[in-house]
N, C-alpha and C. Protein backbone atom coordinates (compact mmCIF):
# COMPACT_ATOMS: atom_id res chain seq x y z
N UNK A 1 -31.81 83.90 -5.36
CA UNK A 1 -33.22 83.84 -5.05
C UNK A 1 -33.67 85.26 -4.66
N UNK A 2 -34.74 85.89 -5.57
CA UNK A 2 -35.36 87.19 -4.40
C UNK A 2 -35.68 86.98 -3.46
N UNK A 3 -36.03 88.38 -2.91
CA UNK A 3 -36.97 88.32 -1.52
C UNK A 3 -38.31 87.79 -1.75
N UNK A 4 -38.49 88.15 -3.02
CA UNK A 4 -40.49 87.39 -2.72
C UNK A 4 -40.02 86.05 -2.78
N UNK A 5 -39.36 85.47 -3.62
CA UNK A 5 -39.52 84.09 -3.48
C UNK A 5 -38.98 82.98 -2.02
N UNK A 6 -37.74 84.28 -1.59
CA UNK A 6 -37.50 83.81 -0.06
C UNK A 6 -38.52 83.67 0.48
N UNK A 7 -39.95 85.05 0.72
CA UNK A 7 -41.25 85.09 1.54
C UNK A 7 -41.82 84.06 1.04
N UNK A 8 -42.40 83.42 -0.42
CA UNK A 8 -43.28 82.42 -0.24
C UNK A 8 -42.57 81.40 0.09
N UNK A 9 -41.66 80.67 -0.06
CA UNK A 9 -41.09 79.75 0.42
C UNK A 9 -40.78 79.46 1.73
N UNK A 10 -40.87 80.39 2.51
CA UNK A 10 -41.01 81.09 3.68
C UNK A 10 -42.63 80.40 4.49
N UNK A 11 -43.18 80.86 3.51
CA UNK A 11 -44.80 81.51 3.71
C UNK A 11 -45.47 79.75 3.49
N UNK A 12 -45.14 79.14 2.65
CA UNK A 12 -45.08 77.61 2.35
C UNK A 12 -44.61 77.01 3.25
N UNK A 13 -43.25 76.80 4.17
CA UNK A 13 -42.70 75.94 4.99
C UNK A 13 -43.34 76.50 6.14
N UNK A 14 -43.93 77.65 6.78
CA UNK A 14 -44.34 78.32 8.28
C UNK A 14 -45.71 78.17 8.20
N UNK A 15 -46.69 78.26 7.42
CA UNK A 15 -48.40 79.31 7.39
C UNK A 15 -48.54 77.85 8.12
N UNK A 16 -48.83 76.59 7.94
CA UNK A 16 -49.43 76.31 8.72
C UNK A 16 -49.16 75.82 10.18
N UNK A 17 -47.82 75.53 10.53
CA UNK A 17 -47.04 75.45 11.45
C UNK A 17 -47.45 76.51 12.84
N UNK A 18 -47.31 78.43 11.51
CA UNK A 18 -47.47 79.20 12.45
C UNK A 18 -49.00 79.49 13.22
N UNK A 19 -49.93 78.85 12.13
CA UNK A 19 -51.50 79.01 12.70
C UNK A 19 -51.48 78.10 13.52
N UNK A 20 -51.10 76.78 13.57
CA UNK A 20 -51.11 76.26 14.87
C UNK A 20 -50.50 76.38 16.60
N UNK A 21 -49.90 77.67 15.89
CA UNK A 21 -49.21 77.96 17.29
C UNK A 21 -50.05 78.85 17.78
N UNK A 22 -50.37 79.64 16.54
CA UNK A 22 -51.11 80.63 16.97
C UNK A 22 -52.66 80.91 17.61
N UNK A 23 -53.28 79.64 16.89
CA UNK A 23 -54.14 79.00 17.24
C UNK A 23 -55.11 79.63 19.04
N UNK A 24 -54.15 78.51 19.61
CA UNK A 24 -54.12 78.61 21.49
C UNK A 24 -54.53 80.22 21.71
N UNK A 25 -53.34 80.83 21.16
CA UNK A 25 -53.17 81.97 21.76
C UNK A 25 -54.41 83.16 21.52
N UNK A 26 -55.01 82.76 19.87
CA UNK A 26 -55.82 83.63 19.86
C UNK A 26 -57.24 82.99 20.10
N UNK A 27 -57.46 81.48 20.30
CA UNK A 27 -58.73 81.13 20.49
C UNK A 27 -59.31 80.94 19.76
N UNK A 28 -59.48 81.53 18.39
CA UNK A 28 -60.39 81.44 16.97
C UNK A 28 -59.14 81.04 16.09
N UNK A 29 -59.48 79.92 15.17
CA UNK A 29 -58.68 79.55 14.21
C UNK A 29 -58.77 80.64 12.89
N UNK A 30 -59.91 81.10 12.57
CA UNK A 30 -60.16 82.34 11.86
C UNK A 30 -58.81 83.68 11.99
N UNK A 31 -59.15 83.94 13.46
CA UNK A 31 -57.69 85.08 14.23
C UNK A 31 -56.65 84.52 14.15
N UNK A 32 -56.21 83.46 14.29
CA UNK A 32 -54.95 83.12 14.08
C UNK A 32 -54.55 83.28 12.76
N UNK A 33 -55.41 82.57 11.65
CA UNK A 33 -54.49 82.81 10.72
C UNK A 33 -54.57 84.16 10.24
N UNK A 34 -55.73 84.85 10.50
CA UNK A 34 -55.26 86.52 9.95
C UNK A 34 -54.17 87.26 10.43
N UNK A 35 -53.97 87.00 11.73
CA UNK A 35 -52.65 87.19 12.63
C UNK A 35 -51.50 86.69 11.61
N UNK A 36 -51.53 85.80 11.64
CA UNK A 36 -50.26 85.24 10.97
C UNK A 36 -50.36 85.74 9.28
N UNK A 37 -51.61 85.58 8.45
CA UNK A 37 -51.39 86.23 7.44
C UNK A 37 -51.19 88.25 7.68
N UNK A 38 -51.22 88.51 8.40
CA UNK A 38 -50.79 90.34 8.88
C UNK A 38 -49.35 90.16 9.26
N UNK A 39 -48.76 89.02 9.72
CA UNK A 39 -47.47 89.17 9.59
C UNK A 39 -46.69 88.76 8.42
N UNK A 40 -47.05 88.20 7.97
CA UNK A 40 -46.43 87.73 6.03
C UNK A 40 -46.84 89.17 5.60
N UNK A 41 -48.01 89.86 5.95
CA UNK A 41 -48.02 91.07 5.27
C UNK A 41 -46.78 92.30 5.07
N UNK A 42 -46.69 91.89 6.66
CA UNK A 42 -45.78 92.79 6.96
C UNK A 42 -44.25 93.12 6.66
N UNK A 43 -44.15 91.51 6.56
CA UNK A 43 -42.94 90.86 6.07
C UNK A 43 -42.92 91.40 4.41
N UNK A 44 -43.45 91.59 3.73
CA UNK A 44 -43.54 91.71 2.07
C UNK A 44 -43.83 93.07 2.11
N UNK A 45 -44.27 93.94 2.78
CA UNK A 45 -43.98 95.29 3.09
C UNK A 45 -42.57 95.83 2.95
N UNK A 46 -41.30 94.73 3.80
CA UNK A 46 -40.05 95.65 3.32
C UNK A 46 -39.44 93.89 2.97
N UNK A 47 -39.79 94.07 1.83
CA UNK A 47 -38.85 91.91 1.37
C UNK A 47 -37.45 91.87 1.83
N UNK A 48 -36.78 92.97 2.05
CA UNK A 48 -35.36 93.10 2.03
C UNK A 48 -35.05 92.55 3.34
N UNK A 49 -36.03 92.76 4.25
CA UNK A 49 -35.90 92.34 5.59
C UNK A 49 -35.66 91.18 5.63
N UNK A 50 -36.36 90.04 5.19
CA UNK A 50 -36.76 88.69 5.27
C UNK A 50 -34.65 88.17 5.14
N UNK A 51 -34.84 88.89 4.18
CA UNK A 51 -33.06 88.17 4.15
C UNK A 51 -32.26 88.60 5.26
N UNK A 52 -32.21 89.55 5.62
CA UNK A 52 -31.49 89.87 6.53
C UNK A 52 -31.28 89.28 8.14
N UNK A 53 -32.97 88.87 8.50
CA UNK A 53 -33.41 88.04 9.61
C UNK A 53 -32.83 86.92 10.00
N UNK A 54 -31.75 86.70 11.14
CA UNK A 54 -31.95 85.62 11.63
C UNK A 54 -32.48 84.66 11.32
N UNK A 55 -34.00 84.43 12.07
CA UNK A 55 -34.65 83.23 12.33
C UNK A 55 -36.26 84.24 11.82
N UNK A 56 -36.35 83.93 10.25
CA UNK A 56 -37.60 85.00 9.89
C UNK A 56 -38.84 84.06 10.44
N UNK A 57 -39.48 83.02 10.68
CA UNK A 57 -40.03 82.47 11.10
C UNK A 57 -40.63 82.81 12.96
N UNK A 58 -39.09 82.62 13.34
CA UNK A 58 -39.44 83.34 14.74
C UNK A 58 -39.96 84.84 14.92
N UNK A 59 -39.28 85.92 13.79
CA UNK A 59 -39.78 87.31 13.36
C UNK A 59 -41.32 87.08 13.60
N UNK A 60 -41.92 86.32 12.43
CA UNK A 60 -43.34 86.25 12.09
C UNK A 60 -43.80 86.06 13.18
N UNK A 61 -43.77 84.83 14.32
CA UNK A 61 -44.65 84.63 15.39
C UNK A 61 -44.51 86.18 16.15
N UNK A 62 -43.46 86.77 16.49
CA UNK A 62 -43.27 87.63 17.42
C UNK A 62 -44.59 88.93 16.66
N UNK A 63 -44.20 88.72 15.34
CA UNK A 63 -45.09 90.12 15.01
C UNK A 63 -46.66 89.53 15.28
N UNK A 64 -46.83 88.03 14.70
CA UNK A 64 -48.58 87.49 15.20
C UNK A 64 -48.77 87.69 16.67
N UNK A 65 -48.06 87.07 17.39
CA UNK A 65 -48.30 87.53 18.52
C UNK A 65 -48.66 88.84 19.21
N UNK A 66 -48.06 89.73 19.12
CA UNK A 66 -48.18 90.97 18.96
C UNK A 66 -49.76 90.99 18.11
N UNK A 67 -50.10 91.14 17.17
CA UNK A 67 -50.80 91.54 16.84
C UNK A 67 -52.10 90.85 17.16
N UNK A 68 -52.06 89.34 17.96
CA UNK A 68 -53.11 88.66 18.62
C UNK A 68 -53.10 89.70 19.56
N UNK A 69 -52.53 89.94 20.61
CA UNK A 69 -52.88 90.68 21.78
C UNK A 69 -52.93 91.79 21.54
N UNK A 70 -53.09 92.75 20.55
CA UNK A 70 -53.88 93.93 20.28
C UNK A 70 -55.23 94.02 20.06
N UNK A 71 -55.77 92.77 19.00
CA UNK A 71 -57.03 92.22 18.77
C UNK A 71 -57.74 92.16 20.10
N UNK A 72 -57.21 91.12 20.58
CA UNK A 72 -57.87 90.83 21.96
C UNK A 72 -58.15 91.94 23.01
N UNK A 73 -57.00 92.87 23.20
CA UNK A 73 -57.25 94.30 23.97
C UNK A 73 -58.33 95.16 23.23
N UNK A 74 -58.47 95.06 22.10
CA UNK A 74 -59.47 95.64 21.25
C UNK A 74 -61.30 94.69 21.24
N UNK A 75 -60.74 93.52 21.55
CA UNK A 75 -62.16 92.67 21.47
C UNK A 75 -62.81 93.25 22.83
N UNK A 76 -61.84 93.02 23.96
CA UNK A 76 -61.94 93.32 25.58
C UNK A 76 -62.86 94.32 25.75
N UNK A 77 -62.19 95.70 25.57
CA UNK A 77 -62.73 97.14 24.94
C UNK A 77 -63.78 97.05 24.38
N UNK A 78 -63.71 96.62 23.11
CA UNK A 78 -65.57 96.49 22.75
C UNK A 78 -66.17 96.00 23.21
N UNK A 79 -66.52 94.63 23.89
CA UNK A 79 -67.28 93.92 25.16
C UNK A 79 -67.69 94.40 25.86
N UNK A 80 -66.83 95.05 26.88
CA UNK A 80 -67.10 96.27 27.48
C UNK A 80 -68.21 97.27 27.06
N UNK A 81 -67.56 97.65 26.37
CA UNK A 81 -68.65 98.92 25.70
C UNK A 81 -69.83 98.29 25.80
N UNK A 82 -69.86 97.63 24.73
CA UNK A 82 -71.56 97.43 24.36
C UNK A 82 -72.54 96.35 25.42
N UNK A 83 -71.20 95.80 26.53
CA UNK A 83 -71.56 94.99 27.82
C UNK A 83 -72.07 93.47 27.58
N UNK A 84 -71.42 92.30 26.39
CA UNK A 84 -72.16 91.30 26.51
C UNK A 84 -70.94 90.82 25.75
N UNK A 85 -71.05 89.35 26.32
CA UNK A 85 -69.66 88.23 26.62
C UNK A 85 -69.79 87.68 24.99
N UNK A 86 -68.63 87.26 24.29
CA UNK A 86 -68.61 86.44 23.13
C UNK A 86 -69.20 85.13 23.55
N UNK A 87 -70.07 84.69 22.70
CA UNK A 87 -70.32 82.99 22.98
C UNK A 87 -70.68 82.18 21.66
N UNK A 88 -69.48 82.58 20.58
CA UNK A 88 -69.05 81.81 19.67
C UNK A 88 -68.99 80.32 20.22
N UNK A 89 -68.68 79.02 19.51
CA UNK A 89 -68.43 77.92 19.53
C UNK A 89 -66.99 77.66 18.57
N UNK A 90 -66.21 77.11 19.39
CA UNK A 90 -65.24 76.24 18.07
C UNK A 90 -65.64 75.51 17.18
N UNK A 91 -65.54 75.78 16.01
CA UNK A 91 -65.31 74.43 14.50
C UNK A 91 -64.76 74.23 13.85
N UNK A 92 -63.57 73.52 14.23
CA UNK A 92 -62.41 73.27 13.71
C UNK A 92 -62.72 72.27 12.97
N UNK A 93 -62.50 71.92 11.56
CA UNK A 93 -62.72 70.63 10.70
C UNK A 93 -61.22 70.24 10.88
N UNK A 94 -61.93 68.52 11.25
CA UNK A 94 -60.72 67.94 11.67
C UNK A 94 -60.21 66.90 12.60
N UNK A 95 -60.65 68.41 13.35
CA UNK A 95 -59.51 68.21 14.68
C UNK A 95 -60.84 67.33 15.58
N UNK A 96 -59.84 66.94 16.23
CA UNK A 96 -60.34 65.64 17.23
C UNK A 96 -60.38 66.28 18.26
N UNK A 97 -61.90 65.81 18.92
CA UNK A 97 -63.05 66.07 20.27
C UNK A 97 -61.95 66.28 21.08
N UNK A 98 -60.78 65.61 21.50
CA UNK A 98 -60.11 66.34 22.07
C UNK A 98 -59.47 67.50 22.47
N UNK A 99 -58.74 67.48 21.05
CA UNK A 99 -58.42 69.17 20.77
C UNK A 99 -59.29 69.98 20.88
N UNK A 100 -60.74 69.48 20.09
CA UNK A 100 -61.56 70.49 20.44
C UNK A 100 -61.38 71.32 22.02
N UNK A 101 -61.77 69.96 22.88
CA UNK A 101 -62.05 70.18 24.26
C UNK A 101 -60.93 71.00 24.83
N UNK A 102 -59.73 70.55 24.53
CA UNK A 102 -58.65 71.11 25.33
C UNK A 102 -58.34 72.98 24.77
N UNK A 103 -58.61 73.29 23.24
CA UNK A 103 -58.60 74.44 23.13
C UNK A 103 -59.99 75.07 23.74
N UNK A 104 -60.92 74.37 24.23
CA UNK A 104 -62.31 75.36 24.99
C UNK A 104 -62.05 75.34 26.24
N UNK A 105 -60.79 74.48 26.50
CA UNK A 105 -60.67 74.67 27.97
C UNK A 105 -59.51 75.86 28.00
N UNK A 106 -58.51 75.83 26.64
CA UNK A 106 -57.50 77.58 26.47
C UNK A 106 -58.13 78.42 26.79
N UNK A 107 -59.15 78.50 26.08
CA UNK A 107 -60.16 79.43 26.03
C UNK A 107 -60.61 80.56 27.29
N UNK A 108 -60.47 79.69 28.26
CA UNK A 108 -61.12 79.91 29.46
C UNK A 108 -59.91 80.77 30.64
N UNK A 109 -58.95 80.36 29.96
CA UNK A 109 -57.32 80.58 30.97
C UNK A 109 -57.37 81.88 30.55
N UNK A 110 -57.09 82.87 31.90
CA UNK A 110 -56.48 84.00 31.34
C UNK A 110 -55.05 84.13 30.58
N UNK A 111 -55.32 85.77 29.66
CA UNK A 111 -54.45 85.17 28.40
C UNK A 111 -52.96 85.32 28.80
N UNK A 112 -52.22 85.31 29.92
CA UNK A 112 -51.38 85.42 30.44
C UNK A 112 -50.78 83.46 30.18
N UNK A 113 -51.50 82.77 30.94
CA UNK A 113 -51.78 81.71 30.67
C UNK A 113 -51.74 80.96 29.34
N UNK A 114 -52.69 81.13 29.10
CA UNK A 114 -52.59 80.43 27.39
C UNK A 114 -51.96 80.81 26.87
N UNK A 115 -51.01 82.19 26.95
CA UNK A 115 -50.44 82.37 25.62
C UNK A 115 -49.34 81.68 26.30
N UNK A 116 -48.99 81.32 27.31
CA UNK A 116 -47.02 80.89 28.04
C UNK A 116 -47.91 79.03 27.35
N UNK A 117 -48.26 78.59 27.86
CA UNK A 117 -48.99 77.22 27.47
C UNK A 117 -48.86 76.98 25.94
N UNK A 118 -49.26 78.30 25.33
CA UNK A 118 -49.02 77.90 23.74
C UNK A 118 -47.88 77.91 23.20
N UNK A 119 -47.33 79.09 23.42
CA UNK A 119 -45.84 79.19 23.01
C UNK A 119 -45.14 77.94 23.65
N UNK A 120 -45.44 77.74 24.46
CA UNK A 120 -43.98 76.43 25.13
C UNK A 120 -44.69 75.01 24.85
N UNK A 121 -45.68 74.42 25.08
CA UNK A 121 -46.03 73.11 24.88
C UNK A 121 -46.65 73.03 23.46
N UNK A 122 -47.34 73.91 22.52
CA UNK A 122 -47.79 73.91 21.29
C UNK A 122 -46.64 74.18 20.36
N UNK A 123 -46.08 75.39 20.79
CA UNK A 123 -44.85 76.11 19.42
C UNK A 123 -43.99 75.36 19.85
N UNK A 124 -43.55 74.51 20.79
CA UNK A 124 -42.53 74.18 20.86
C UNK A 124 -41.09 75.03 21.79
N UNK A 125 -41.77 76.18 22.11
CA UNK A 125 -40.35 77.37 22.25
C UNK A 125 -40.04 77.25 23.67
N UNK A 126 -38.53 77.31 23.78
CA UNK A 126 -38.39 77.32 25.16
C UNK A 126 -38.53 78.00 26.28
N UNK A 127 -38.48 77.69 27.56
CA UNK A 127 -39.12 78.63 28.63
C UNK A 127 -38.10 80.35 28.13
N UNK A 128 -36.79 80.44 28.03
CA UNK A 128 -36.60 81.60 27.95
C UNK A 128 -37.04 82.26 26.98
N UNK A 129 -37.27 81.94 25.82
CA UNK A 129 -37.65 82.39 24.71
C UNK A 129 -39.16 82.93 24.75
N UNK A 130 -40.05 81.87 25.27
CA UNK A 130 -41.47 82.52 25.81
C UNK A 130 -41.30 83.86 26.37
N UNK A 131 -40.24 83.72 27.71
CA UNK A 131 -40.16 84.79 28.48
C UNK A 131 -39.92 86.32 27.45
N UNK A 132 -39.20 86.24 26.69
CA UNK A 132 -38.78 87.04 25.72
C UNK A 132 -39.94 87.75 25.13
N UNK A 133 -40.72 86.39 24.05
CA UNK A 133 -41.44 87.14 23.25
C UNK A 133 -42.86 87.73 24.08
N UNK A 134 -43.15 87.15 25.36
CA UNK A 134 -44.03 87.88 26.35
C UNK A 134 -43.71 89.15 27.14
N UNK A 135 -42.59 89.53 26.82
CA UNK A 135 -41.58 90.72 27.50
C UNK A 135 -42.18 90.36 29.15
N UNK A 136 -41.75 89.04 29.37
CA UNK A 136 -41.87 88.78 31.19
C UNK A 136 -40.93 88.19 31.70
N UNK A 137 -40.92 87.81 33.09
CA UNK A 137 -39.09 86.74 33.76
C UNK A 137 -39.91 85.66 32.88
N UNK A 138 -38.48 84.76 33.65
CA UNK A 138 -38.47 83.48 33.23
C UNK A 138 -39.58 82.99 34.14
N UNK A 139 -39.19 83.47 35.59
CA UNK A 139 -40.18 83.09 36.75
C UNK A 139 -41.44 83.11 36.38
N UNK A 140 -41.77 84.15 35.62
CA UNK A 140 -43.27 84.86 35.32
C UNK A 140 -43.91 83.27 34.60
N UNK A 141 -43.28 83.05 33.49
CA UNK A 141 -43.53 81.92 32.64
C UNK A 141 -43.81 80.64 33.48
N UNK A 142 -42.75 80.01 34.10
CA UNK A 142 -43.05 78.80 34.56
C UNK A 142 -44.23 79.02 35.67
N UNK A 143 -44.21 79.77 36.36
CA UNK A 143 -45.73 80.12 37.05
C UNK A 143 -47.22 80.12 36.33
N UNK A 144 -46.84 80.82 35.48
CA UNK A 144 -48.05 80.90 34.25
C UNK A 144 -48.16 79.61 33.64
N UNK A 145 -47.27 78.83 33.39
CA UNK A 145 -47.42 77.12 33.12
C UNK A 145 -47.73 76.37 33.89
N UNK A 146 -47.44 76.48 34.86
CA UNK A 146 -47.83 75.41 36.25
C UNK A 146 -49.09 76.51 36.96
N UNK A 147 -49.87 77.42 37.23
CA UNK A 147 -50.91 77.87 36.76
C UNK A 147 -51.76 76.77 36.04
N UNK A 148 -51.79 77.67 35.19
CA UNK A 148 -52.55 77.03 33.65
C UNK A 148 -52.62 75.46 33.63
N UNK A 149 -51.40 74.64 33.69
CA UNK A 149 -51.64 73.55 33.39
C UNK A 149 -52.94 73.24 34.83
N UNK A 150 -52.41 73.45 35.82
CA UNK A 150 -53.59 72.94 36.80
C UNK A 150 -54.80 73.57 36.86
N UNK A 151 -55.29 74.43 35.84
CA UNK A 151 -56.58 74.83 35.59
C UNK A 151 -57.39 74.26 34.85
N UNK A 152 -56.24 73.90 33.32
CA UNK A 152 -56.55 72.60 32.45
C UNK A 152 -57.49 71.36 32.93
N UNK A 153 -56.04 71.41 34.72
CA UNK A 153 -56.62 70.05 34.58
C UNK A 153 -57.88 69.97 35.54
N UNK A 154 -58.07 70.92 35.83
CA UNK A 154 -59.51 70.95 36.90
C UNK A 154 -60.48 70.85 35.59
N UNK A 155 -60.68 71.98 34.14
CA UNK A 155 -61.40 71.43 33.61
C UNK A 155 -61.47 70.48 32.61
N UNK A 156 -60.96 69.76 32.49
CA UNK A 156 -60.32 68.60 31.62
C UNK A 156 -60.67 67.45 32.73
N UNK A 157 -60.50 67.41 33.97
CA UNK A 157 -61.00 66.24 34.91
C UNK A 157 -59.50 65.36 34.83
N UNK A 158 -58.53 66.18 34.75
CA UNK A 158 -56.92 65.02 34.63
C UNK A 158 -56.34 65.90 35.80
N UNK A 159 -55.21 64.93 35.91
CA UNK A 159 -54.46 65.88 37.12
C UNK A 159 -53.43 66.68 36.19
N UNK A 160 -52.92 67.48 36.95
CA UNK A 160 -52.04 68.17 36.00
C UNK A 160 -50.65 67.92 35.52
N UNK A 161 -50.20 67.10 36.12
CA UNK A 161 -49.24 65.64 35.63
C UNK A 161 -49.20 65.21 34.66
N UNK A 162 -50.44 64.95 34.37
CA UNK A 162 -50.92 64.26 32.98
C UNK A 162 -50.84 65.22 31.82
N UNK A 163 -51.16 66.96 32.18
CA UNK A 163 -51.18 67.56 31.36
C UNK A 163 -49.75 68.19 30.70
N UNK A 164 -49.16 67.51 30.89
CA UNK A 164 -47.42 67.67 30.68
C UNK A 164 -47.11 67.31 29.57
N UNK A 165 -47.26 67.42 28.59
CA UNK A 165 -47.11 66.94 26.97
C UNK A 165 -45.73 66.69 26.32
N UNK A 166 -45.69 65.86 26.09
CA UNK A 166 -44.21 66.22 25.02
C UNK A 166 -44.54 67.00 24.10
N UNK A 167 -43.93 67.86 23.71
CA UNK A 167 -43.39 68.88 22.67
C UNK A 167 -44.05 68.61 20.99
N UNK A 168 -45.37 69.25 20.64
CA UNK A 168 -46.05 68.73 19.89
C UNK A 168 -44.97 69.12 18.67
N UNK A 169 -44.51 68.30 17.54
CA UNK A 169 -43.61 68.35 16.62
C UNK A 169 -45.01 68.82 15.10
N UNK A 170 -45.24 70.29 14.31
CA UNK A 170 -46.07 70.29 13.56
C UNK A 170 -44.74 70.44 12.33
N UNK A 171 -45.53 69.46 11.13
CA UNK A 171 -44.93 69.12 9.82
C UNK A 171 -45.00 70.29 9.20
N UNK A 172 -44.32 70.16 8.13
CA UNK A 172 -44.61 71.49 7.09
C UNK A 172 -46.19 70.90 6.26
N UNK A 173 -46.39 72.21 5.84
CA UNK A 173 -47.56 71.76 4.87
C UNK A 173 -47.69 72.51 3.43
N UNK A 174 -47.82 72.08 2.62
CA UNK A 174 -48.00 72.29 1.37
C UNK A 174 -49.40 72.50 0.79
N UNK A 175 -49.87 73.66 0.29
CA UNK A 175 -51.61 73.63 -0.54
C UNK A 175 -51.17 74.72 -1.64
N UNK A 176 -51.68 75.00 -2.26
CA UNK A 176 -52.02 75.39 -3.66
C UNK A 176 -53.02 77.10 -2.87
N UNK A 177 -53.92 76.60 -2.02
CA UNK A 177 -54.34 77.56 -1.68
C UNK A 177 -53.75 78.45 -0.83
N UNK A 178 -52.28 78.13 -0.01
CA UNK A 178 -51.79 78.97 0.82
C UNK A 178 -50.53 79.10 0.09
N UNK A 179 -50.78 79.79 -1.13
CA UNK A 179 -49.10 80.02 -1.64
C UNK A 179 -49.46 81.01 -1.99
């Protein structure tokens, strides 16, 4: 098998998996997947890599990630400058009033927060591994989760008990348009 065909096959079993992780973290479903399509970029930049990788999937989030929180230090910065707050709306086709609600309540968490919340109860990844790809302790993380979750649940109106999720499991997905 080449490397390109490793990457789309790759790019087929992760793109939508990884926009949903990525999702949380960047707030706009738009940013996420450019995030995640800048890391397939990056990935097909040197194909040789992809084989060589471990866990190329985990590669990709680490480079989206990364490249969400440059965006965002860059959105911050311009806000600043020109002095007036984003007040976009979510429109996610789809997704249920819930989700809606609960990603406008991400929204709101500093991104310290949402991003430990996304990575561990959305991606699935475990507390050390968060710690990792956030370059923070372990301590840092579960604080930032138990945080966050009880901010959730002040605006969500649940206690934060409730906001304890099992481990959202996302399918692979298949389109014609993301190959």
């Amino acid at each position: 098998m080449s490397h390109r065909e490793l990457i789309r096959d790759l790019y087929v079993a992760s793109y939508q998996r990884l926009v949903l992780q990525l999702y949380p973290v960047t707030g706009e479903l738009g940013d996420a997947q450019d995030v995640v399509q800048e890391a397939f970029v990056k990935l097909l930049a040197s194909p040789t890599q992809a084989s060589a990788l471990d866990n190329p999937e985990a590669w990709l989030r680490t480079v989206a990630v990364n490249l969400a929180r440059t965006r965002r230090r860059r959105r911050n910065s311009m806000r600043r400058l020109i002095g007036r707050a984003d007040a976009r709306t979510m429109d996610v086709p789809g997704a249920s009033p819930d989700h809606v609600a609960l990603m406008t309540a991400m929204r709101t968490l500093p991104s310290g927060q949402r991003d430990a919340i996304a990575l561990h109860y959305l991606a699935d990844l475990p507390i050390t591994e968060v710690a990792d790809l956030l370059k923070v302790s372990v301590g840092t993380v579960k604080s930032r989760l138990s945080r966050g979750r009880t901010a959730l649940a002040q605006l969500l109106g649940e206690t934060a008990e409730d906001l304890k999720p099992e481990p959202v499991r996302v399918s692979t997905w298949r389109s014609a348009d993301h190959v």
